[in-house]
C-alpha atoms as a PDB file:
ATOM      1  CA  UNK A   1      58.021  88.884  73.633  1.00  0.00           C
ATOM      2  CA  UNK A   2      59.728  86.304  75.671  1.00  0.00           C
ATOM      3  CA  UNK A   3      57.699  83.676  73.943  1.00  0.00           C
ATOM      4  CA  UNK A   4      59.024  84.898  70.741  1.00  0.00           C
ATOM      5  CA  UNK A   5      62.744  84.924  72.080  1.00  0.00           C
ATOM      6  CA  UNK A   6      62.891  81.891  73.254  1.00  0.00           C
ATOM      7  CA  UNK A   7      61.445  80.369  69.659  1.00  0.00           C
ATOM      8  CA  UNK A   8      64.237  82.565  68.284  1.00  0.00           C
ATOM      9  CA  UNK A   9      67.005  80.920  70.588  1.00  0.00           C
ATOM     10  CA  UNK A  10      65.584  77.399  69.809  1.00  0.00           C
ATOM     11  CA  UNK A  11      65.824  77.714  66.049  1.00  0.00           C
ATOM     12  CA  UNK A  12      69.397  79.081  65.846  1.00  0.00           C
ATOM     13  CA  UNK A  13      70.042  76.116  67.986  1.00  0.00           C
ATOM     14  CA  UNK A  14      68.711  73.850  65.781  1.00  0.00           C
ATOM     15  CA  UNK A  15      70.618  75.377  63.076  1.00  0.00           C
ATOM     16  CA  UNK A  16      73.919  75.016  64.489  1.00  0.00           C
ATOM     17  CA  UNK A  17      73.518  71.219  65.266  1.00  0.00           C
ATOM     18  CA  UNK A  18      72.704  71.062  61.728  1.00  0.00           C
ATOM     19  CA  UNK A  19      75.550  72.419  60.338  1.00  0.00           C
ATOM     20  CA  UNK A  20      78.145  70.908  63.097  1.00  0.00           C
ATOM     21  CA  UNK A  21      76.197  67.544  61.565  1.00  0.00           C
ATOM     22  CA  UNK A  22      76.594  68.175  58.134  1.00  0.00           C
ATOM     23  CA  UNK A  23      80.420  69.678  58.795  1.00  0.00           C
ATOM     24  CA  UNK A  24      82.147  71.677  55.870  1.00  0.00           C
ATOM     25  CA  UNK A  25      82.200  70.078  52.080  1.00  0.00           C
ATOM     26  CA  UNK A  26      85.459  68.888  50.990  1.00  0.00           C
ATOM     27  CA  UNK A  27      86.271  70.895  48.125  1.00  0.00           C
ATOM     28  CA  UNK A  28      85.878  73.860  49.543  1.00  0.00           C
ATOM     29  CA  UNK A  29      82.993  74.596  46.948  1.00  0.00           C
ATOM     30  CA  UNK A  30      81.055  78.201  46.523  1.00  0.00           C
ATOM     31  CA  UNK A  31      78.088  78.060  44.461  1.00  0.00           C
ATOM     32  CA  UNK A  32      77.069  80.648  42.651  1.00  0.00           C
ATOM     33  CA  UNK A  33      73.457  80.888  40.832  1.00  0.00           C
ATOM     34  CA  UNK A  34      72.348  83.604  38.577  1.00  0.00           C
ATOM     35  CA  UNK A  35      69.692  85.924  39.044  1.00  0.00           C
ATOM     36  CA  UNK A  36      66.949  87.382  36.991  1.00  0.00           C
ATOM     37  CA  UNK A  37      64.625  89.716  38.709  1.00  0.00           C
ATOM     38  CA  UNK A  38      61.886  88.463  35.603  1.00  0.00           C
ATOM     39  CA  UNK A  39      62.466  85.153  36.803  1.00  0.00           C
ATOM     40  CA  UNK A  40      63.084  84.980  40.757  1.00  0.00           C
ATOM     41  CA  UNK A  41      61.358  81.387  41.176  1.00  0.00           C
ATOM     42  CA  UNK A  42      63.588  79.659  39.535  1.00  0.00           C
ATOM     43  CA  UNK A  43      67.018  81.220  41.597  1.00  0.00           C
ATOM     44  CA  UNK A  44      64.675  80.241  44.681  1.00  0.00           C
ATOM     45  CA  UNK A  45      63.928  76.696  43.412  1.00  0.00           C
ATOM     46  CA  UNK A  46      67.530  76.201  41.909  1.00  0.00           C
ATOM     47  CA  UNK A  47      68.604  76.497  45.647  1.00  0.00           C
ATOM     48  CA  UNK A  48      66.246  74.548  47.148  1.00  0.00           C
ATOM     49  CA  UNK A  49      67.246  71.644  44.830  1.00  0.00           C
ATOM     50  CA  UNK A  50      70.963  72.136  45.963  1.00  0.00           C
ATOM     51  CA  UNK A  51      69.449  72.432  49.371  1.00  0.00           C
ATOM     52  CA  UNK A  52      67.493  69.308  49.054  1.00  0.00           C
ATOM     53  CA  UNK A  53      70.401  66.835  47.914  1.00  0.00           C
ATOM     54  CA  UNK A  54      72.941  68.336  49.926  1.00  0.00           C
ATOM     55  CA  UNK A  55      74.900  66.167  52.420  1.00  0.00           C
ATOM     56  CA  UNK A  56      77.161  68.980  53.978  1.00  0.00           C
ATOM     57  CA  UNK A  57      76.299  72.669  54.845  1.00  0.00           C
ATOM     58  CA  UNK A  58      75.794  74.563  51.225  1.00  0.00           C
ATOM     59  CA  UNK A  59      77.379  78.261  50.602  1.00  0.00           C
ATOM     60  CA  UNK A  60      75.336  79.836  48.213  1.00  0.00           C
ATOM     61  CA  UNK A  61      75.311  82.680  46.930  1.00  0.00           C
ATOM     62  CA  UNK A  62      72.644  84.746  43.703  1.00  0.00           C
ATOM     63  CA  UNK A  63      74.580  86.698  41.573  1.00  0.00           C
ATOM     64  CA  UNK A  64      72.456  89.819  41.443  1.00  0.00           C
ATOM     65  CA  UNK A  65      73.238  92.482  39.048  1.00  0.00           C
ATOM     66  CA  UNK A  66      72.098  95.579  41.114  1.00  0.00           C
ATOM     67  CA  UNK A  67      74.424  94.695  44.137  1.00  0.00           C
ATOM     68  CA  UNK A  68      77.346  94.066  41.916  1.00  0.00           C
ATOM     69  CA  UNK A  69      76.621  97.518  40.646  1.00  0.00           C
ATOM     70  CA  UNK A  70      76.399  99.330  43.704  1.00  0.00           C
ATOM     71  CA  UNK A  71      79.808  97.348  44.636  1.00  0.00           C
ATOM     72  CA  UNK A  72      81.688  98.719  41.444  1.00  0.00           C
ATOM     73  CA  UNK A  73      82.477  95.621  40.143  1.00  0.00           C
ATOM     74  CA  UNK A  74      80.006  95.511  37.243  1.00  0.00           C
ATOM     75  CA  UNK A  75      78.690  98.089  35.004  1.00  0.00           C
ATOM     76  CA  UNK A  76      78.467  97.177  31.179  1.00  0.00           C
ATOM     77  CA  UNK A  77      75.372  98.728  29.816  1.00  0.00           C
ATOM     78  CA  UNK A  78      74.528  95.506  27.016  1.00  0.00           C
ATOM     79  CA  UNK A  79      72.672  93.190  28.157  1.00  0.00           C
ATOM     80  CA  UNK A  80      72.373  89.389  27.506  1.00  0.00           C
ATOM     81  CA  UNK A  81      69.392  86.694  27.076  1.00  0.00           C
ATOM     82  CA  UNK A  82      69.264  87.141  31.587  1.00  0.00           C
ATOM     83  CA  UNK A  83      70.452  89.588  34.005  1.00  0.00           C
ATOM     84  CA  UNK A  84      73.613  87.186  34.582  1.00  0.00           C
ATOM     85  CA  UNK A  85      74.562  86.840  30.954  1.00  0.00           C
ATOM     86  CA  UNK A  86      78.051  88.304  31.877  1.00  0.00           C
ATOM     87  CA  UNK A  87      77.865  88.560  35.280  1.00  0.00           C
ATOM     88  CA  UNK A  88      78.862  84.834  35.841  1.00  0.00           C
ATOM     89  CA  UNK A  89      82.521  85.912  35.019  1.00  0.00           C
ATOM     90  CA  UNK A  90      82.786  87.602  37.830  1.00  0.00           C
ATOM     91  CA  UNK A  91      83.097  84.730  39.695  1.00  0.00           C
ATOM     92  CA  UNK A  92      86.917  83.765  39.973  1.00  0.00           C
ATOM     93  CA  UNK A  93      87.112  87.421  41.853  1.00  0.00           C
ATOM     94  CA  UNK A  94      84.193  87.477  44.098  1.00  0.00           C
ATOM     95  CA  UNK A  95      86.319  84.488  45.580  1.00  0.00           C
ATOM     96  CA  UNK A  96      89.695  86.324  45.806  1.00  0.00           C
ATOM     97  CA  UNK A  97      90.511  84.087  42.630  1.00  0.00           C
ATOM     98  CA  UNK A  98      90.923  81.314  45.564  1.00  0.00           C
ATOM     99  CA  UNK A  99      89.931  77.752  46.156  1.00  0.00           C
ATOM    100  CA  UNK A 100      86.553  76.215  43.732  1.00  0.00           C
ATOM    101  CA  UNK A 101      83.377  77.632  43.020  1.00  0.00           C
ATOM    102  CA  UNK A 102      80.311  76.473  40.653  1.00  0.00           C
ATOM    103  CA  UNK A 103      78.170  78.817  38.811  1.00  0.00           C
ATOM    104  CA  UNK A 104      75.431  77.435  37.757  1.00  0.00           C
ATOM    105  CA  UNK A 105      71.997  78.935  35.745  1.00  0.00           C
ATOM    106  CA  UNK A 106      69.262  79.757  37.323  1.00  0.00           C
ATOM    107  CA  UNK A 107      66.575  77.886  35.136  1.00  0.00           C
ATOM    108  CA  UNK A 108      68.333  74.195  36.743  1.00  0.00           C
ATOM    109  CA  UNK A 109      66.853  72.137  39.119  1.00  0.00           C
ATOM    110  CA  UNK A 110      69.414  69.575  40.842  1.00  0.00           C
ATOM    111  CA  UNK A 111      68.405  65.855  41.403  1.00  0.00           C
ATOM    112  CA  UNK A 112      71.525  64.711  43.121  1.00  0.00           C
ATOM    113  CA  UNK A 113      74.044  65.973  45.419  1.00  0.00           C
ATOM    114  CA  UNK A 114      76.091  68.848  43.574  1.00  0.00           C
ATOM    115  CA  UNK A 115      79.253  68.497  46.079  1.00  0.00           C
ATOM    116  CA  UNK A 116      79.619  64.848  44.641  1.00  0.00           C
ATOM    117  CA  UNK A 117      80.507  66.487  41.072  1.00  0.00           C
ATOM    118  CA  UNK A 118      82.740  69.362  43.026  1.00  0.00           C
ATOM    119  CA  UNK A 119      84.824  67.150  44.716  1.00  0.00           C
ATOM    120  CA  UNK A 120      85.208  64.478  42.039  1.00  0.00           C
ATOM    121  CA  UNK A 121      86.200  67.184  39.647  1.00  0.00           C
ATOM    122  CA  UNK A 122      88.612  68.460  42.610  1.00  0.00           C
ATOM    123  CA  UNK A 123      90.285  65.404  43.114  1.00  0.00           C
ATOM    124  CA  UNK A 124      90.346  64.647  38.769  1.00  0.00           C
ATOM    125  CA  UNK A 125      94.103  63.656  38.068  1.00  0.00           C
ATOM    126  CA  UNK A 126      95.616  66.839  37.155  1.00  0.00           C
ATOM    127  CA  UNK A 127      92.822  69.115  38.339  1.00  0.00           C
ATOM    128  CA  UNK A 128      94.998  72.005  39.372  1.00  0.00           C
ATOM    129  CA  UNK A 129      96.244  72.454  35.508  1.00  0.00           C
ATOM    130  CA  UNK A 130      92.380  73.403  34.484  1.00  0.00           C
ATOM    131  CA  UNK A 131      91.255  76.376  34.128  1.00  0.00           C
ATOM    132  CA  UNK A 132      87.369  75.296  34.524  1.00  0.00           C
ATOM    133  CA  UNK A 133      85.198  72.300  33.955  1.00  0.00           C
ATOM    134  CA  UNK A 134      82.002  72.530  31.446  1.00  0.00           C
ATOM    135  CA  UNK A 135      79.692  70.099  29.694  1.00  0.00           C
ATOM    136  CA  UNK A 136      80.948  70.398  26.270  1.00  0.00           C
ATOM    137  CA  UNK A 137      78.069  70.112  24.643  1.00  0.00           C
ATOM    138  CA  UNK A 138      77.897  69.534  21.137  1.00  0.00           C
ATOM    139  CA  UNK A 139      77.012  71.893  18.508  1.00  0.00           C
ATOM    140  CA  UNK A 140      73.524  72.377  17.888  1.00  0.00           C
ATOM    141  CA  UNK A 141      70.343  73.635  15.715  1.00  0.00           C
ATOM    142  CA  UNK A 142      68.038  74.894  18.879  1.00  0.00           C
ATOM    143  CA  UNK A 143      64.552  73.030  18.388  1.00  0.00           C
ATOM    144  CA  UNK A 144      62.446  76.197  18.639  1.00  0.00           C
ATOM    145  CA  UNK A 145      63.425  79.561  16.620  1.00  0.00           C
ATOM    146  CA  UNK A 146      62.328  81.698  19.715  1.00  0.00           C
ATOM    147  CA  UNK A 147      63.193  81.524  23.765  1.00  0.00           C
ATOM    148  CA  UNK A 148      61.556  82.486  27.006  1.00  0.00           C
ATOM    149  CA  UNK A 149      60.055  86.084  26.611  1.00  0.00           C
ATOM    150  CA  UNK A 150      59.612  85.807  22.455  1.00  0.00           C
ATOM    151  CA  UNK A 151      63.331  86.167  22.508  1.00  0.00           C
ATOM    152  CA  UNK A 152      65.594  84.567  19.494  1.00  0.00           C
ATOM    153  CA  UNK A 153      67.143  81.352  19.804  1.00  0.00           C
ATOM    154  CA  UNK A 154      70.794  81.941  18.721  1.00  0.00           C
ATOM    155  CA  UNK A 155      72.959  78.972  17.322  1.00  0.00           C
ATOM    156  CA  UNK A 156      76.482  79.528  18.636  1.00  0.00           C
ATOM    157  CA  UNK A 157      79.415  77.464  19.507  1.00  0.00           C
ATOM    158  CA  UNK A 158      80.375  76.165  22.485  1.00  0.00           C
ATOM    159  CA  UNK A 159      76.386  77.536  23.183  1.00  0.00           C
ATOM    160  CA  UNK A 160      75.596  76.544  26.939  1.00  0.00           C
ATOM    161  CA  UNK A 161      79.133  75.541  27.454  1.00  0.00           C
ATOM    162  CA  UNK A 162      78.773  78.715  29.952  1.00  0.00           C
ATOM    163  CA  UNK A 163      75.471  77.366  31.504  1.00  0.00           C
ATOM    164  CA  UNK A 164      77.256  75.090  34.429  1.00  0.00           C
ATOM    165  CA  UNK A 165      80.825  76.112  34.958  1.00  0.00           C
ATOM    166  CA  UNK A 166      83.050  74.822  37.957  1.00  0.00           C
ATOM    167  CA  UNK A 167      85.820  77.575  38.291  1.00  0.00           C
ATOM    168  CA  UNK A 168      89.562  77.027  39.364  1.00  0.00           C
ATOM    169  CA  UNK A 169      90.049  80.266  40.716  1.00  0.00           C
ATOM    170  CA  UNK A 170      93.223  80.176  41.328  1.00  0.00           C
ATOM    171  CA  UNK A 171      94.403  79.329  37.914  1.00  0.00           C
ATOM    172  CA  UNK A 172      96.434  81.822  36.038  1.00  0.00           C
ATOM    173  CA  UNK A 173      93.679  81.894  33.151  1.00  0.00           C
ATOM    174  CA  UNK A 174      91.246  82.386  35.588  1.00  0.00           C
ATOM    175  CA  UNK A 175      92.627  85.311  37.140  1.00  0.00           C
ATOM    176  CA  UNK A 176      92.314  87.075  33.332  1.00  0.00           C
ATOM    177  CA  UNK A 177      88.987  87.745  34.727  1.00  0.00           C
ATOM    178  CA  UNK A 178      89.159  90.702  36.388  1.00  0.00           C
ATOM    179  CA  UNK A 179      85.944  93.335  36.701  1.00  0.00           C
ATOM    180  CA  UNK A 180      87.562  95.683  34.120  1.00  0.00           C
ATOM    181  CA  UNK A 181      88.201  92.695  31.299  1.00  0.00           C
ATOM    182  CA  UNK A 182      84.814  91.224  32.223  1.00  0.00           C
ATOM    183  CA  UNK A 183      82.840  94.934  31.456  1.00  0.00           C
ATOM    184  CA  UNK A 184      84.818  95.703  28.449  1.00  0.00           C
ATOM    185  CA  UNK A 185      85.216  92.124  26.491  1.00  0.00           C
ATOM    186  CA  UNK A 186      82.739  90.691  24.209  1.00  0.00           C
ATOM    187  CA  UNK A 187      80.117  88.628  24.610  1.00  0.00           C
ATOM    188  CA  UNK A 188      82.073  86.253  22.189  1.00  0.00           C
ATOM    189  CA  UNK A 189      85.542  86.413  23.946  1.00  0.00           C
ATOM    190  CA  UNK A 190      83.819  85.252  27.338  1.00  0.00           C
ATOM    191  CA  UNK A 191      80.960  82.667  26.178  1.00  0.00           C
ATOM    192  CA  UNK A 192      83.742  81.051  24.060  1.00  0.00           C
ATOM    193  CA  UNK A 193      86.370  80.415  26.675  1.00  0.00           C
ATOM    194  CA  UNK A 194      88.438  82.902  24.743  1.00  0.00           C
ATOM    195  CA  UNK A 195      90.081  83.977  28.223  1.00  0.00           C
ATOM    196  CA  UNK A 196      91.373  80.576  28.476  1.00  0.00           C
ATOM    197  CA  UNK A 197      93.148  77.378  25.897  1.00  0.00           C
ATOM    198  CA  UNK A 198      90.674  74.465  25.121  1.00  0.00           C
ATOM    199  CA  UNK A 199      93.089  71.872  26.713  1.00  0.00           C
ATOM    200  CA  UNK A 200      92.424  73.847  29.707  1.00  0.00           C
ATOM    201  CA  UNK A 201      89.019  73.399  30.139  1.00  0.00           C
ATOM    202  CA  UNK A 202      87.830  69.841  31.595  1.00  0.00           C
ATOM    203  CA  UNK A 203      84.710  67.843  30.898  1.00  0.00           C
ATOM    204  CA  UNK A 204      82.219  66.601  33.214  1.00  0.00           C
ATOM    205  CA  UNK A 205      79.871  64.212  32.578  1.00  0.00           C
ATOM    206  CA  UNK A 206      76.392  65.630  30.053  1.00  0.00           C
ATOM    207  CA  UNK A 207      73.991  64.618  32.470  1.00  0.00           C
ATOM    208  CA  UNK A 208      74.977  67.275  35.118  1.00  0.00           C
ATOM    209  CA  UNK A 209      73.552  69.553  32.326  1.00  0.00           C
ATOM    210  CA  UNK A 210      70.685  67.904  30.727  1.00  0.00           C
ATOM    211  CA  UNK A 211      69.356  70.313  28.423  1.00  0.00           C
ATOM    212  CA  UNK A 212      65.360  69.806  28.658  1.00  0.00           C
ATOM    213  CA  UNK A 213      63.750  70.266  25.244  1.00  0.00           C
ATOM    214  CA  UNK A 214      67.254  69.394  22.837  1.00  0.00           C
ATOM    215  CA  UNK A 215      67.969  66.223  24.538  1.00  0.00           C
ATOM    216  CA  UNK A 216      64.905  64.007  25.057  1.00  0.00           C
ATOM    217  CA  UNK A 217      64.630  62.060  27.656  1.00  0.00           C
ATOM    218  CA  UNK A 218      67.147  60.668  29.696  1.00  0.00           C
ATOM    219  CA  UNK A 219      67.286  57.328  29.921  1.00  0.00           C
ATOM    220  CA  UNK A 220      67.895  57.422  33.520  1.00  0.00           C
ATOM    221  CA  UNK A 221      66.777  60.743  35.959  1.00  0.00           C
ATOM    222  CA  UNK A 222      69.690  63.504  35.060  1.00  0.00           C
ATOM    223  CA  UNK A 223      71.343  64.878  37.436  1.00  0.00           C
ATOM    224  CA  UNK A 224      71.049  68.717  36.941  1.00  0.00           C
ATOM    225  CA  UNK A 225      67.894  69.569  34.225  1.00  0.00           C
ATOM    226  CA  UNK A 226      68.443  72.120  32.546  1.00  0.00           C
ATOM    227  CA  UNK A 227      65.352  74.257  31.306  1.00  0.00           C
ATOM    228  CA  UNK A 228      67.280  76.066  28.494  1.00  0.00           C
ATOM    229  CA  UNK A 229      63.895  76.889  26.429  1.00  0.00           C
ATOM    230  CA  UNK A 230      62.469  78.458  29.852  1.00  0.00           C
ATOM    231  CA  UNK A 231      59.897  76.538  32.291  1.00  0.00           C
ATOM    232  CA  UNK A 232      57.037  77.766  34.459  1.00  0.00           C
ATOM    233  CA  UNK A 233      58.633  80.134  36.096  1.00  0.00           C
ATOM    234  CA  UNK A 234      58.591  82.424  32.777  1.00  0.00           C
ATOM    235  CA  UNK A 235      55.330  81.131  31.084  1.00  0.00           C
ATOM    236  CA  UNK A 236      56.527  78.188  28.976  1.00  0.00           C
ATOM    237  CA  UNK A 237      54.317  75.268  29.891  1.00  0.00           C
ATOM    238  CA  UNK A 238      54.937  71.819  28.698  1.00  0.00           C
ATOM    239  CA  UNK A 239      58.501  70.886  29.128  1.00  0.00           C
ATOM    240  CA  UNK A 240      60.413  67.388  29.429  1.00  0.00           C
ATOM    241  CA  UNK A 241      60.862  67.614  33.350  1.00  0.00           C
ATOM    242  CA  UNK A 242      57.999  70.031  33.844  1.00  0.00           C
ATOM    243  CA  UNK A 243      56.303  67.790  36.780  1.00  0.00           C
ATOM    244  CA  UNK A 244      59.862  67.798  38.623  1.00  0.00           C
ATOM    245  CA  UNK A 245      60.279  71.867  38.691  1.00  0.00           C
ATOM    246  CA  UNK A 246      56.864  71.709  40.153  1.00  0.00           C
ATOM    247  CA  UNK A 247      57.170  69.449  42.748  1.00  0.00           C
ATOM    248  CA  UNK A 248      60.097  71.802  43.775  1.00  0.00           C
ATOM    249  CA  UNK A 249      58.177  74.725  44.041  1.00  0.00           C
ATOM    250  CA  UNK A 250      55.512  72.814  46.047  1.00  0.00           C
ATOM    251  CA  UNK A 251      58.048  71.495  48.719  1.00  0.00           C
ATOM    252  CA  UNK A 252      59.680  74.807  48.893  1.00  0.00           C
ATOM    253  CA  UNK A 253      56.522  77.199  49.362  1.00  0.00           C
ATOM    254  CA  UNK A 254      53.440  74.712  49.939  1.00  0.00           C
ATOM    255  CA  UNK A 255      51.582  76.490  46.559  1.00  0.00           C
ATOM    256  CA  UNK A 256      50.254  75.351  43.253  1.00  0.00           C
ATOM    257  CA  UNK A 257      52.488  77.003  40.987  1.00  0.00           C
ATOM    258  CA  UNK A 258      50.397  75.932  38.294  1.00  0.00           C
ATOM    259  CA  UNK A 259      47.333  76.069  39.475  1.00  0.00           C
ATOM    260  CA  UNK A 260      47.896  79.692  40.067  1.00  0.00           C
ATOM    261  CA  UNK A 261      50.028  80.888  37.109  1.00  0.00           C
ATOM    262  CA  UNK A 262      48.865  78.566  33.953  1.00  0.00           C
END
């Protein structure tokens, strides 16, 4: 038992070097990943990417649908393409509709630091008047009729817009999105910025959103891939960016996840 205490003591010293090293990022930035119970592995490597690149202490937290339930704040009954379908609105309130905060997909795998994009987006001339940031990614025909779990592959506008968002929580648009609008809008009025004027919302840069199976190949490593068709982690094998999702899950657990799951 004292063996074990002592280990105990030794590691939460080790942790609190760390994070006196790494101090606190600049912006101020929460991150927020979604999570789908069908596909836990990917919320798990998602953070271990941000983990990996990160050169200051990360705040993350997984949007999980249960304990957003069980805190009142969520409770529509339709449900999306994922658990966080909606969810991700929530946001701007679970911060007190204060400071910045990133939600980001679960099904992305990070290749570079993600506080370099929050704090460059922070300090963007005339970042206060935004509402959000997105990728506005061009409309679309999806290459494959069907999605992750024999689900449909919609065409919409503004489709994946929603997929990376950095939040101004503070903003006066932002603050529209309170739990009751958020449970009782449509799936159309949120996904489409509806909440919110299109000079409001602010670009960043596609390859912070590289969406793996529409896009090619990048001609240099993107930043944040984007396995909008699905990946391992739900059973769709052969993927643009395949071997980098794996090497992930490798560093993070020590297993094959192919070996064991193909």
């Amino acid at each position: 038992m004292a063996t074990e205490k002592i280990y105990w003591l030794v590691v939460v010293a080790i942790q609190m070097v760390v994070k006196v090293e790494k101090g606190a990022p600049i912006s101020g930035m929460k991150i927020y990943i979604g999570y789908d119970p069908e596909q836990e592995d990917a919320s798990r490597v998602c953070e271990y990417s941000i983990h990996k690149h990160a050169k200051v202490d990360v705040d993350i937290a997984h949007l999980k649908t249960e304990e957003l339930r069980e805190q009142g704040l969520y409770w529509r009954s339709d449900t999306g393409s994922t658990d966080f379908s909606y969810s991700r609105f929530l946001v701007p309130h679970l911060q007190n509709y204060k400071g910045w905060a990133l939600f980001v997909d679960s099904d992305f795998v990070f290749t570079k630091d993600v506080y370099i994009l929050g704090d460059l987006l922070a300090q963007t001339p005339n970042a206060d008047l935004m509402s959000c940031f997105v990728i506005r990614h061009a409309p679309y025909v999806p290459a494959q009729e069907t999605k992750f779990y024999g689900r449909k592959q919609e065409q919409l506008p503004m489709k994946n817009w929603s997929s990376l968002i950095f939040y101004n929580c503070g903003h006066e648009h932002t603050k529209k999105l309170t739990p009751m609008l958020v449970n009782n809008q449509s799936p159309k009025f949120l996904h489409r910025f509806e909440w919110t004027q299109d000079h409001l919302i602010g670009m960043m840069d596609v390859r912070w959103n590289w969406l793996v199976g529409e896009y090619g190949m990048c001609s240099q490593m993107p930043w944040g891939i984007h396995y909008t068709n699905g990946g391992p982690f739900n059973g769709e094998w052969g993927q643009d960016y395949e071997d980098i999702w794996l090497d992930y899950f490798y560093e993070l657990t020590g297993l094959d996840y192919k070996a064991d799951n193909a």
